[in-house]
Protein backbone atom coordinates (compact mmCIF):
# COMPACT_ATOMS: atom_id res chain seq x y z
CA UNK A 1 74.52 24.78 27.88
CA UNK A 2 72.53 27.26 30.05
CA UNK A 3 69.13 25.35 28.71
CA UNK A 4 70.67 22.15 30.04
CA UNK A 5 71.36 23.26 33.63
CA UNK A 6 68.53 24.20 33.84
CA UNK A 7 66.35 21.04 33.02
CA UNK A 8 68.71 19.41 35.22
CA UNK A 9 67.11 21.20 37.99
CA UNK A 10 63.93 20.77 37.65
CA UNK A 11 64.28 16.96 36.88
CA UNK A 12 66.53 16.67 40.55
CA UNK A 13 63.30 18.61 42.43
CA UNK A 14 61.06 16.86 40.81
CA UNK A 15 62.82 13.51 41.78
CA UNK A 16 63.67 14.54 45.40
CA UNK A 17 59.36 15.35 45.29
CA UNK A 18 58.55 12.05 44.23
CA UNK A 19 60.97 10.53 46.52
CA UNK A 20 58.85 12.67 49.37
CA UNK A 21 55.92 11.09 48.08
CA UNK A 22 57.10 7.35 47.43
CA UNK A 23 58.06 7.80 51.40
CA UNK A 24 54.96 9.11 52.66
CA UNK A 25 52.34 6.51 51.01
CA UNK A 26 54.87 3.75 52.05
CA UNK A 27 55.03 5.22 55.51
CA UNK A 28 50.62 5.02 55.65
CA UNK A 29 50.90 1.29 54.29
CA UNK A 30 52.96 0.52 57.63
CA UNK A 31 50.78 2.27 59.37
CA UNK A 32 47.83 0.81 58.52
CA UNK A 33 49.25 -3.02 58.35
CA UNK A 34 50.49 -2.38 61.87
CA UNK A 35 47.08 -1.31 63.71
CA UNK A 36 46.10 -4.64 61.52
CA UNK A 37 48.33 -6.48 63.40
CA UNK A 38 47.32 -4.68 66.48
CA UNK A 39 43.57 -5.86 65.55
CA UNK A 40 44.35 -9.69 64.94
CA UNK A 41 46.33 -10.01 68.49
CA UNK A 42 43.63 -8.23 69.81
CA UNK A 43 40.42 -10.06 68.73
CA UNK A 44 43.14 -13.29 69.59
CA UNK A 45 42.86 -12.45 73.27
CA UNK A 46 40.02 -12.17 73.46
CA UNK A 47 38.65 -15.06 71.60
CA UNK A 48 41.19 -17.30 73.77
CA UNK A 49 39.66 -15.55 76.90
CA UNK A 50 36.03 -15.99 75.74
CA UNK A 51 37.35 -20.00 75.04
CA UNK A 52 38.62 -20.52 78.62
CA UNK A 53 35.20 -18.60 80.35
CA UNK A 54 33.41 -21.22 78.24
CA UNK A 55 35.46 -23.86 79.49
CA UNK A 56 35.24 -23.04 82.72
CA UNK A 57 31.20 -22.59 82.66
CA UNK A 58 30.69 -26.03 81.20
CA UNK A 59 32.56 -27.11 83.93
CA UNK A 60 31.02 -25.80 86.67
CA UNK A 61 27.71 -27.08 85.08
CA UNK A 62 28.59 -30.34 85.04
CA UNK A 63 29.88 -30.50 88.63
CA UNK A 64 26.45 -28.89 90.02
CA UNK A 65 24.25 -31.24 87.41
CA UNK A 66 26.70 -34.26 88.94
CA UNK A 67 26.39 -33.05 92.42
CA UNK A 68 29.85 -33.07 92.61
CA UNK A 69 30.38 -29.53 94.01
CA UNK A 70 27.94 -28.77 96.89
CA UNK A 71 25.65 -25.92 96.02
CA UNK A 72 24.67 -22.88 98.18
CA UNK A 73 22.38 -20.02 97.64
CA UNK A 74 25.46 -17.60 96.39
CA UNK A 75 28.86 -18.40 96.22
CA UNK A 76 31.93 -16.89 94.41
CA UNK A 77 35.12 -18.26 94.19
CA UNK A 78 38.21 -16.66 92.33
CA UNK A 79 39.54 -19.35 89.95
CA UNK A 80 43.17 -20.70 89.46
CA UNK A 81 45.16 -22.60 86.85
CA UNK A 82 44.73 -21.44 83.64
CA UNK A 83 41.75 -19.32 84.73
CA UNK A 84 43.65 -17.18 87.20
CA UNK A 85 42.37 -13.70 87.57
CA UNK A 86 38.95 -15.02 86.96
CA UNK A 87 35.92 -15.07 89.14
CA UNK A 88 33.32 -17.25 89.46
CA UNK A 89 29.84 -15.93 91.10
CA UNK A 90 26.95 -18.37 91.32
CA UNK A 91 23.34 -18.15 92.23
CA UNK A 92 20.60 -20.47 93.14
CA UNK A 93 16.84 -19.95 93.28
CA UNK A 94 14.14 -22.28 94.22
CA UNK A 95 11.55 -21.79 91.17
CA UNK A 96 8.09 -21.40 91.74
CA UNK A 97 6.11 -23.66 89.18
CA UNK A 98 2.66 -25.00 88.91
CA UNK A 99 2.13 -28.58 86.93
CA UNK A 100 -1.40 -29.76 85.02
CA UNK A 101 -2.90 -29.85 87.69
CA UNK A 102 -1.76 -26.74 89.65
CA UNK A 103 0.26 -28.41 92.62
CA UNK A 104 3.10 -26.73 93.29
CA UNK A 105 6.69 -28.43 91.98
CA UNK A 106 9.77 -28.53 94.91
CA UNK A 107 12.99 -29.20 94.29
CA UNK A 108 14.04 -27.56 90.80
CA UNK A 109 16.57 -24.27 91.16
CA UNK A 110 17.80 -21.93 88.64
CA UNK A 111 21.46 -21.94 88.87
CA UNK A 112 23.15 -19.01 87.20
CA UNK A 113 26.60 -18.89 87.23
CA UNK A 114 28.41 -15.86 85.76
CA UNK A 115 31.86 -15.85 85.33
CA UNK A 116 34.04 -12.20 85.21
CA UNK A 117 37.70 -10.97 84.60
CA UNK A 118 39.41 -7.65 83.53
CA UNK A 119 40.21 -7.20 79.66
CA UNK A 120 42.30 -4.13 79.69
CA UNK A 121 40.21 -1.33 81.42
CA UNK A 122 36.95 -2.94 81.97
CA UNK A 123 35.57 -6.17 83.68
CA UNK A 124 33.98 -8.72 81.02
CA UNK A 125 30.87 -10.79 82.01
CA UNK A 126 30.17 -14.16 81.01
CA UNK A 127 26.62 -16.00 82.14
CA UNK A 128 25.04 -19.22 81.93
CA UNK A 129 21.50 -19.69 83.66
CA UNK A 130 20.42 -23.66 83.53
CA UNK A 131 17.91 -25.50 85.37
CA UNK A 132 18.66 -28.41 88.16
CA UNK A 133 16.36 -30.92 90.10
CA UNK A 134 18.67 -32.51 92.82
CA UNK A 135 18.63 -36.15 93.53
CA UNK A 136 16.71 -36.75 96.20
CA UNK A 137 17.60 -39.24 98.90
């Protein structure tokens, strides 16, 4: 009887030790599949914030290639709408260029327009440099 209480022992610590154990690789599974989580809605943001400073560049683009927004030297211009708490800063430089036959070409400007906004702690930069030659009138 004596030999039998005592096997019952062992066989309840060793079950309350695997019990322990079960716990504590089950409790590293959650916390690994939660900073997985944490990844994916992170890398989300900020592929829907990288989308809408795309957006936003090809549509400044086309309003300077379309002369439909008046260009100056600098500018910047914090955005609305869906871009709120973005900024737009835009440059223009008359380029100095030399055709065949080494007269010098007026009227093309690089544009660069570089769009910015805070992600967390730090301030993101997005550029696009393109070349324009205005109508001329």
């Amino acid at each position: 009887m004596k030999a039998l209480r005592h096997s019952r022992k062992k066989s309840a610590g060793f079950m309350l030790l695997e019990a322990m154990l079960a716990v504590a690789i089950f409790a590293l599974a959650v916390i690994g599949l939660s900073r997985c989580v944490q990844n994916c809605m992170r890398s989300e943001r900020i592929r829907r914030e990288e989308g809408l400073a795309q957006r936003v560049l090809a549509n400044y683009q086309t309003q300077i290639e379309t002369e439909a927004l008046p260009l100056a030297d600098t500018m910047t211009e914090p955005l609305k709408g869906a871009w709120a708490g973005m900024t737009m800063n835009i440059t223009r430089e008359q380029m100095k260029l030399l055709n065949e036959k080494e007269q010098e070409l007026f009227g093309l400007y690089k544009v660069r327009l570089d769009v910015s906004w805070k992600a967390g702690s730090e301030t993101v930069h997005r550029d696009l440099s393109f070349i324009v030659y205005p109508k001329q009138r």
